[in-house]
PDB file of N, CA and C in Angstrom:
ATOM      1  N   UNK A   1    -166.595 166.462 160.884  1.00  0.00           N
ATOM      2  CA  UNK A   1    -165.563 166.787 159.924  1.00  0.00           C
ATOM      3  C   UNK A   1    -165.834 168.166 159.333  1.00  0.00           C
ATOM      4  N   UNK A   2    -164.707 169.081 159.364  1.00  0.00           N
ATOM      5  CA  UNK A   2    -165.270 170.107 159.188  1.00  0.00           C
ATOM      6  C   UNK A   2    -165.209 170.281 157.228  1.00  0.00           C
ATOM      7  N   UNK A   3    -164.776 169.278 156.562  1.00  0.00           N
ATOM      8  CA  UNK A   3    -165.415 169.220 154.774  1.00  0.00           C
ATOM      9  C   UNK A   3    -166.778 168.736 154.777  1.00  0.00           C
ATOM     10  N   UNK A   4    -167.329 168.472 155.588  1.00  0.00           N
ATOM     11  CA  UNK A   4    -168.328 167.955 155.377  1.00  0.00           C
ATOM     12  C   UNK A   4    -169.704 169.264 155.200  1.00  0.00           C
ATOM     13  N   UNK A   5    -169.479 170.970 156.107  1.00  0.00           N
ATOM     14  CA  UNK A   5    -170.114 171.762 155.614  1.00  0.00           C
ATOM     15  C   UNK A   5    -170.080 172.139 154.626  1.00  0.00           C
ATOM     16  N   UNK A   6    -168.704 172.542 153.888  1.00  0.00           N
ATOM     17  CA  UNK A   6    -168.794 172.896 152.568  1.00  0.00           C
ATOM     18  C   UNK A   6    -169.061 171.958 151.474  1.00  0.00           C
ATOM     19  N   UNK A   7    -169.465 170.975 151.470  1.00  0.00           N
ATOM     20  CA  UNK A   7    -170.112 169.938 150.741  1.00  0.00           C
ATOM     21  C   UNK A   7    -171.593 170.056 150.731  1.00  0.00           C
ATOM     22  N   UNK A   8    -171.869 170.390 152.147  1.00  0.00           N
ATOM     23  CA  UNK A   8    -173.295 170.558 152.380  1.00  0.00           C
ATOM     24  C   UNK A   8    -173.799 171.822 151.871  1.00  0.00           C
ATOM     25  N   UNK A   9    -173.272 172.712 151.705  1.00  0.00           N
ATOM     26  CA  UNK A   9    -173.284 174.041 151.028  1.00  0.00           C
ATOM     27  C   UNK A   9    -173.373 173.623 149.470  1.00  0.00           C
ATOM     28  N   UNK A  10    -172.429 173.639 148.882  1.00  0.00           N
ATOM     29  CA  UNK A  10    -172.455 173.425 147.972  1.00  0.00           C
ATOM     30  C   UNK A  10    -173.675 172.545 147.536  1.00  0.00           C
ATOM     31  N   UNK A  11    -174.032 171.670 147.908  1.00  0.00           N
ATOM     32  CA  UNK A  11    -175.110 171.004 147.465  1.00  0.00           C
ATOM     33  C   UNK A  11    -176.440 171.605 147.614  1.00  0.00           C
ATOM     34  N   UNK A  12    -176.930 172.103 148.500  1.00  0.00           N
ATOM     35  CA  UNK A  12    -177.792 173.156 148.348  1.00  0.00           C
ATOM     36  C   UNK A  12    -177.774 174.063 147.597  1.00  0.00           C
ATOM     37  N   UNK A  13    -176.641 174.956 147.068  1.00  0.00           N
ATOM     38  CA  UNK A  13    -176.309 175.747 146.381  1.00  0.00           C
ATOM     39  C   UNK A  13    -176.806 174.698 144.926  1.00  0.00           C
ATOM     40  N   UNK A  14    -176.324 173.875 144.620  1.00  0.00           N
ATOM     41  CA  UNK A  14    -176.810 173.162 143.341  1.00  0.00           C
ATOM     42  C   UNK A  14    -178.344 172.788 143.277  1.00  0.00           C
ATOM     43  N   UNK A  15    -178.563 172.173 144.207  1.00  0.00           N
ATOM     44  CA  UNK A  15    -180.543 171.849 144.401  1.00  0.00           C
ATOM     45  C   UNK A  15    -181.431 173.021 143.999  1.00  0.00           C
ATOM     46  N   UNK A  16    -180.485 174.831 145.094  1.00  0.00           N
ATOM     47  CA  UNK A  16    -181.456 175.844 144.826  1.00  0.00           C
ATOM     48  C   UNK A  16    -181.474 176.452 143.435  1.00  0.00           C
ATOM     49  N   UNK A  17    -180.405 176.061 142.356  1.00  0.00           N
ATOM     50  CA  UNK A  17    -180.376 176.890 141.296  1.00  0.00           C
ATOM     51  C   UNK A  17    -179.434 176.093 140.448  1.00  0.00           C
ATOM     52  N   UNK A  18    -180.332 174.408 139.857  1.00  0.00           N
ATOM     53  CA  UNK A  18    -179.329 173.780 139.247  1.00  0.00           C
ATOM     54  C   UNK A  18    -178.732 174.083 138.044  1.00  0.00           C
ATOM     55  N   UNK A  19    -179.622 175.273 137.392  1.00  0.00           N
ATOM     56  CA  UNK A  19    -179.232 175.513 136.264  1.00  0.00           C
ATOM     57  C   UNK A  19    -178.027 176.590 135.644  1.00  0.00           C
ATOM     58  N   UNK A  20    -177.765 176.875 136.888  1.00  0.00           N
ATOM     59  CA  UNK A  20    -176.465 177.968 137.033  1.00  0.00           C
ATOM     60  C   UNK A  20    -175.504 177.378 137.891  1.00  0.00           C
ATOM     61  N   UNK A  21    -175.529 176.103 138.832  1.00  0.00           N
ATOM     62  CA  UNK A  21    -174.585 175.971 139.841  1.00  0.00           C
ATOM     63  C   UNK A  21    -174.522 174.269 139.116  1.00  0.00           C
ATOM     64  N   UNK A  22    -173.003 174.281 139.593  1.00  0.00           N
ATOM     65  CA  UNK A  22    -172.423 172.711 139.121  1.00  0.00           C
ATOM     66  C   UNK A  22    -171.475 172.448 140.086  1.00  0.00           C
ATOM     67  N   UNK A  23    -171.851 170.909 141.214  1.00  0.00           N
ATOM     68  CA  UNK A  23    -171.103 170.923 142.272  1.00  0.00           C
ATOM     69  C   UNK A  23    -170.001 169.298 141.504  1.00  0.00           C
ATOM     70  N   UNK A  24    -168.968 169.460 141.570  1.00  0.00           N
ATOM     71  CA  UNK A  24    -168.255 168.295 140.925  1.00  0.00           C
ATOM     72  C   UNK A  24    -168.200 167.044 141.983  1.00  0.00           C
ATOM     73  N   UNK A  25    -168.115 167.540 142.945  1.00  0.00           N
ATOM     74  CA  UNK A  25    -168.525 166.155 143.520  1.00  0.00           C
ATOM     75  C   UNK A  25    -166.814 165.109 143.339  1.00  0.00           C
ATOM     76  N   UNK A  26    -165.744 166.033 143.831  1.00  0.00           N
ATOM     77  CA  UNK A  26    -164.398 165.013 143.680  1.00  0.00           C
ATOM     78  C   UNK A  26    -164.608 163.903 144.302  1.00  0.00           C
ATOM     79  N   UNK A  27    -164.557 163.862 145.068  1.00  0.00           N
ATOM     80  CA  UNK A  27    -164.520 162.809 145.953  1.00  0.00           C
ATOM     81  C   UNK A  27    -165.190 161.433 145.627  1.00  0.00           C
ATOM     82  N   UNK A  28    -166.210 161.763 145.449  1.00  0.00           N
ATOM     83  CA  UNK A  28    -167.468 160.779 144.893  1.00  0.00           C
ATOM     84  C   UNK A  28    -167.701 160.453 142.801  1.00  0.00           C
ATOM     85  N   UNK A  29    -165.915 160.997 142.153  1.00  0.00           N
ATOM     86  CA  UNK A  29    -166.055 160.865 141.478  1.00  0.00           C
ATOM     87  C   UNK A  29    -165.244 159.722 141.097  1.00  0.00           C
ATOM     88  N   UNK A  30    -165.208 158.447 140.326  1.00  0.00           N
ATOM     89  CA  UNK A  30    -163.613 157.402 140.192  1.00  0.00           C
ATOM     90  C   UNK A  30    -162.871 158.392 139.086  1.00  0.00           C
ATOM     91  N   UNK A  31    -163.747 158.943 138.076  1.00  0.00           N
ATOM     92  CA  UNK A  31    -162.663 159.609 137.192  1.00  0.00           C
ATOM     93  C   UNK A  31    -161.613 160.571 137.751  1.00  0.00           C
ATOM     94  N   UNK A  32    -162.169 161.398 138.718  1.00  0.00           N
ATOM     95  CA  UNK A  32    -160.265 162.013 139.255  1.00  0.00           C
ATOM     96  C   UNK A  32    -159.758 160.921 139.685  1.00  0.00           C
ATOM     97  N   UNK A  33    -159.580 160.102 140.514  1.00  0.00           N
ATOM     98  CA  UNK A  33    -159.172 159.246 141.153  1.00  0.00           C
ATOM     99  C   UNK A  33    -158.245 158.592 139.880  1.00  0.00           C
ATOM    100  N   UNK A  34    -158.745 157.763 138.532  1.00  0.00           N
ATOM    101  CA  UNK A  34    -158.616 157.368 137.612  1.00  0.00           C
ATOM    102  C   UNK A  34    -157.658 158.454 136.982  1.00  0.00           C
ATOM    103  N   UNK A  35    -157.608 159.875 136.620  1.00  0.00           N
ATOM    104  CA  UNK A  35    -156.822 160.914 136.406  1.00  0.00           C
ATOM    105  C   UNK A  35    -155.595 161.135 137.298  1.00  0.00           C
ATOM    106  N   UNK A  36    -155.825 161.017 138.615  1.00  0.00           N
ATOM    107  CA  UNK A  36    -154.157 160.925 139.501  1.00  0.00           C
ATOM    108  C   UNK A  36    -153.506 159.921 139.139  1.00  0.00           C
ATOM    109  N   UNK A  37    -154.333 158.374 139.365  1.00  0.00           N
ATOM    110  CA  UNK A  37    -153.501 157.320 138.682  1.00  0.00           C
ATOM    111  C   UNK A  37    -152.805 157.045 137.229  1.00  0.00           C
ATOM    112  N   UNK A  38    -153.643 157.606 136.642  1.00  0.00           N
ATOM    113  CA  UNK A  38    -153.154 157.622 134.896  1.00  0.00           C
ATOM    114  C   UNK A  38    -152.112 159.342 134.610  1.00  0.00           C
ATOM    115  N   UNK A  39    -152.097 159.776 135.573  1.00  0.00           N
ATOM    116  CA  UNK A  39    -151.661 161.162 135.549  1.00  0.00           C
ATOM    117  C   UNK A  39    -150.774 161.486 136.214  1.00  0.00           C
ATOM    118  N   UNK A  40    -151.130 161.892 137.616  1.00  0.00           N
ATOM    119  CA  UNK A  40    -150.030 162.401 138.192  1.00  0.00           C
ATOM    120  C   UNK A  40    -148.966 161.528 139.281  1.00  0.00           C
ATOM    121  N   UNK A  41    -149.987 159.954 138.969  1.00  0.00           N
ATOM    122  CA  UNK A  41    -149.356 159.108 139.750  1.00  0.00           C
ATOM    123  C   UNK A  41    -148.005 158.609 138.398  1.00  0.00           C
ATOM    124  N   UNK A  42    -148.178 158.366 137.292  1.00  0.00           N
ATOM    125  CA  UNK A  42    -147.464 158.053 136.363  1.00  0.00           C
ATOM    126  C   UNK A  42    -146.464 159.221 136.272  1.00  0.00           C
ATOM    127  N   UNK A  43    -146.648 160.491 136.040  1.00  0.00           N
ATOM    128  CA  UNK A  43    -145.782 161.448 135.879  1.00  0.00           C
ATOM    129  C   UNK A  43    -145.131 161.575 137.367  1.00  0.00           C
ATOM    130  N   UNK A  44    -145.044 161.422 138.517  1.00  0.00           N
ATOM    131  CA  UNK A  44    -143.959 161.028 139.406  1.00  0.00           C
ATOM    132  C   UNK A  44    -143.264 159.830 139.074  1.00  0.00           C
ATOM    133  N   UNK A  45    -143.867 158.942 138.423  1.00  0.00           N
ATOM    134  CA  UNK A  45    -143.114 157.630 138.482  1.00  0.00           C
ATOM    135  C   UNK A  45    -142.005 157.750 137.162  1.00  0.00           C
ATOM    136  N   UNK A  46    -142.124 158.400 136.298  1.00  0.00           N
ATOM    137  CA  UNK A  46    -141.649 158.384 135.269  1.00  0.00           C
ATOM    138  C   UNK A  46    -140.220 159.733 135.216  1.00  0.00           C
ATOM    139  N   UNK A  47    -140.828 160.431 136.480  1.00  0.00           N
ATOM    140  CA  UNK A  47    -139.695 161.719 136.594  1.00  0.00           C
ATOM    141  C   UNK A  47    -138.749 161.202 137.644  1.00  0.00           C
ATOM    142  N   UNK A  48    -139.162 160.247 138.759  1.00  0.00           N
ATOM    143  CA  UNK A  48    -138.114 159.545 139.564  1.00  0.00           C
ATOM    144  C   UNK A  48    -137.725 158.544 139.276  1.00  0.00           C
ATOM    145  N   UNK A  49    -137.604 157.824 137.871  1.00  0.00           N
ATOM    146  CA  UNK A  49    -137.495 156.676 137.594  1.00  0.00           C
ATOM    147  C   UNK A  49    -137.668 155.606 137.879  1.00  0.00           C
ATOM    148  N   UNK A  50    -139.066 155.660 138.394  1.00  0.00           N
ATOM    149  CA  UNK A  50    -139.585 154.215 139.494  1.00  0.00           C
ATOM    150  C   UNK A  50    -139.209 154.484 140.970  1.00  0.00           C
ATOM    151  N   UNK A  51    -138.094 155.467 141.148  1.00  0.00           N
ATOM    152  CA  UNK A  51    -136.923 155.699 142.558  1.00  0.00           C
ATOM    153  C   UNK A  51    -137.990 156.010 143.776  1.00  0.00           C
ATOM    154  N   UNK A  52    -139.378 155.836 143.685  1.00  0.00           N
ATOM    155  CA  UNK A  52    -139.904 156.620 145.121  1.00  0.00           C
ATOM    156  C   UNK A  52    -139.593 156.065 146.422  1.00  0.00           C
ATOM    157  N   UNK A  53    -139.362 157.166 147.548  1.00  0.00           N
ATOM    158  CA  UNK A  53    -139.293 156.442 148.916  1.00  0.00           C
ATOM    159  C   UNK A  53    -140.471 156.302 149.655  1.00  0.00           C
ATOM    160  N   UNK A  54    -140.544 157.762 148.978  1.00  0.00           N
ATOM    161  CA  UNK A  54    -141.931 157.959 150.260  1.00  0.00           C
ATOM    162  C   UNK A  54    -142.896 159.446 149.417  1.00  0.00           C
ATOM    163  N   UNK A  55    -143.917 159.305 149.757  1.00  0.00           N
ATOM    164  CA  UNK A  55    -145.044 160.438 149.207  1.00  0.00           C
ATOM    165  C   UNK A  55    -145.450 161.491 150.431  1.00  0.00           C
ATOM    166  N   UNK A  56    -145.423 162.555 150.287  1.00  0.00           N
ATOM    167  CA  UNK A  56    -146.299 163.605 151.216  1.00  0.00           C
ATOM    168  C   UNK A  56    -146.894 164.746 150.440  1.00  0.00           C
ATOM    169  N   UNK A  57    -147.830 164.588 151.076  1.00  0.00           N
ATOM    170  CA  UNK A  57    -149.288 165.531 150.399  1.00  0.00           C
ATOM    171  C   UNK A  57    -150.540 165.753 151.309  1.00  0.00           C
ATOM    172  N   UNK A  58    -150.698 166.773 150.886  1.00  0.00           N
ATOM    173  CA  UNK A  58    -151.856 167.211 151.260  1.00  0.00           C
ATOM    174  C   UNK A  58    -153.420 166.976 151.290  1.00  0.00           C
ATOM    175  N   UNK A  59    -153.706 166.336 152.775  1.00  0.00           N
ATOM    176  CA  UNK A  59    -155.264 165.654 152.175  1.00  0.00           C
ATOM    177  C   UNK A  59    -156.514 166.685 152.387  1.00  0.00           C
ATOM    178  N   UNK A  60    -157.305 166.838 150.975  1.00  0.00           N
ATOM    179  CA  UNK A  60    -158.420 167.505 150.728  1.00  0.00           C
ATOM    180  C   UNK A  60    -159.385 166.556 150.252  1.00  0.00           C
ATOM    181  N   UNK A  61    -159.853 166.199 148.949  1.00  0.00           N
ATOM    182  CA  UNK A  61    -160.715 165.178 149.103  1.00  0.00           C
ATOM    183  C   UNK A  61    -159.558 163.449 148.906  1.00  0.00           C
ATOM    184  N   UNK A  62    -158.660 163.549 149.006  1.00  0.00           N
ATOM    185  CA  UNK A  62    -158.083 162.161 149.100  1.00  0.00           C
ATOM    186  C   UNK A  62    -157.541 162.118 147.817  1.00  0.00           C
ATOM    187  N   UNK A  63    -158.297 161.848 146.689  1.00  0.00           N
ATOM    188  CA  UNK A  63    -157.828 161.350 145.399  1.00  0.00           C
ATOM    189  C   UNK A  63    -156.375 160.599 144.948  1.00  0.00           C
ATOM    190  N   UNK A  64    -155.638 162.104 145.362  1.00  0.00           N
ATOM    191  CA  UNK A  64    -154.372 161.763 145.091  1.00  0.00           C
ATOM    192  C   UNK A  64    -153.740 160.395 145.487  1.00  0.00           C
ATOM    193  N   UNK A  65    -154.361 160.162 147.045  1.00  0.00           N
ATOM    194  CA  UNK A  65    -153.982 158.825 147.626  1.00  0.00           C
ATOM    195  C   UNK A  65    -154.233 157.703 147.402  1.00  0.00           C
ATOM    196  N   UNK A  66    -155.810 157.467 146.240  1.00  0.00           N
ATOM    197  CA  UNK A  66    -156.181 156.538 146.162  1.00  0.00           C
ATOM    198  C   UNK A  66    -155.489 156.383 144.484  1.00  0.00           C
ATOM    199  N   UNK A  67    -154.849 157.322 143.930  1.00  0.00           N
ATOM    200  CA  UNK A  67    -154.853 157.003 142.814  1.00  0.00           C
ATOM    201  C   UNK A  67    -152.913 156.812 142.536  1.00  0.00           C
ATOM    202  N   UNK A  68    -152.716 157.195 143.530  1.00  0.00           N
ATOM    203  CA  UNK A  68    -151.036 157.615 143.181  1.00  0.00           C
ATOM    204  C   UNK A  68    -150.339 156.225 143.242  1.00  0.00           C
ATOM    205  N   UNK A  69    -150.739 155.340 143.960  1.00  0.00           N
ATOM    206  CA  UNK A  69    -150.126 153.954 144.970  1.00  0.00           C
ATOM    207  C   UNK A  69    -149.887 153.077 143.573  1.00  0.00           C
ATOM    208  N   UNK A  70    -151.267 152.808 142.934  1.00  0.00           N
ATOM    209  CA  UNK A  70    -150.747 152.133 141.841  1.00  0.00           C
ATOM    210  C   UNK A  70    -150.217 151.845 140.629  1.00  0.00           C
ATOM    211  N   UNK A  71    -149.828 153.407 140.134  1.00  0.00           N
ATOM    212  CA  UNK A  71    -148.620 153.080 139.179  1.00  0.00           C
ATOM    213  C   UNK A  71    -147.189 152.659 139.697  1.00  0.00           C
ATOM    214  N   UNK A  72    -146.938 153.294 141.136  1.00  0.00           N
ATOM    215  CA  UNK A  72    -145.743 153.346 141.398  1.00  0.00           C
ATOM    216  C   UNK A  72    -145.525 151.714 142.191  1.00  0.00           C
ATOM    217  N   UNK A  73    -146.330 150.908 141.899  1.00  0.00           N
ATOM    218  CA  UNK A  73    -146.170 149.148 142.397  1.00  0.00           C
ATOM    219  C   UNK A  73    -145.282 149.104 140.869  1.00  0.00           C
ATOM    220  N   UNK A  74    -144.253 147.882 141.310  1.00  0.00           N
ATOM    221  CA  UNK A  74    -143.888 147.142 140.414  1.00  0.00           C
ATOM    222  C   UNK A  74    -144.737 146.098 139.440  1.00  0.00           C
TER     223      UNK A  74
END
């Protein structure tokens, strides 16, 4: 997978000089995940009036996908 170097970068980059480098770590965090769902999964649901058909987006670390699905359930 080619995210998987710049992860690996980055993490070295944090190990060699933790006190200046801060790797966030999306992916491996629930709070974004928890932030799309309480956020940007609610603010689509609330601007289409519940109306969604269908979602397309762009996958980088995922988040969006894991967090968007469940506001917009009945």
């Amino acid at each position: 997978m080619v995210e998987i170097l710049p992860r690996r970068r980055a993490l070295s980059y944090e190990q060699a000089d933790p006190e200046h480098t801060w790797y966030a770590r999306q992916a491996m965090n629930p709070d974004n995940i928890t932030a799309h769902r309480e956020g940007t999964g609610r603010e689509i649901v609330e601007q289409t009036d519940g109306k969604v058909d269908a979602f397309i987006g762009a996958v980088g670390p995922a988040e969006p996908f894991w967090g968007l699905p469940k506001p917009s359930r009945p």
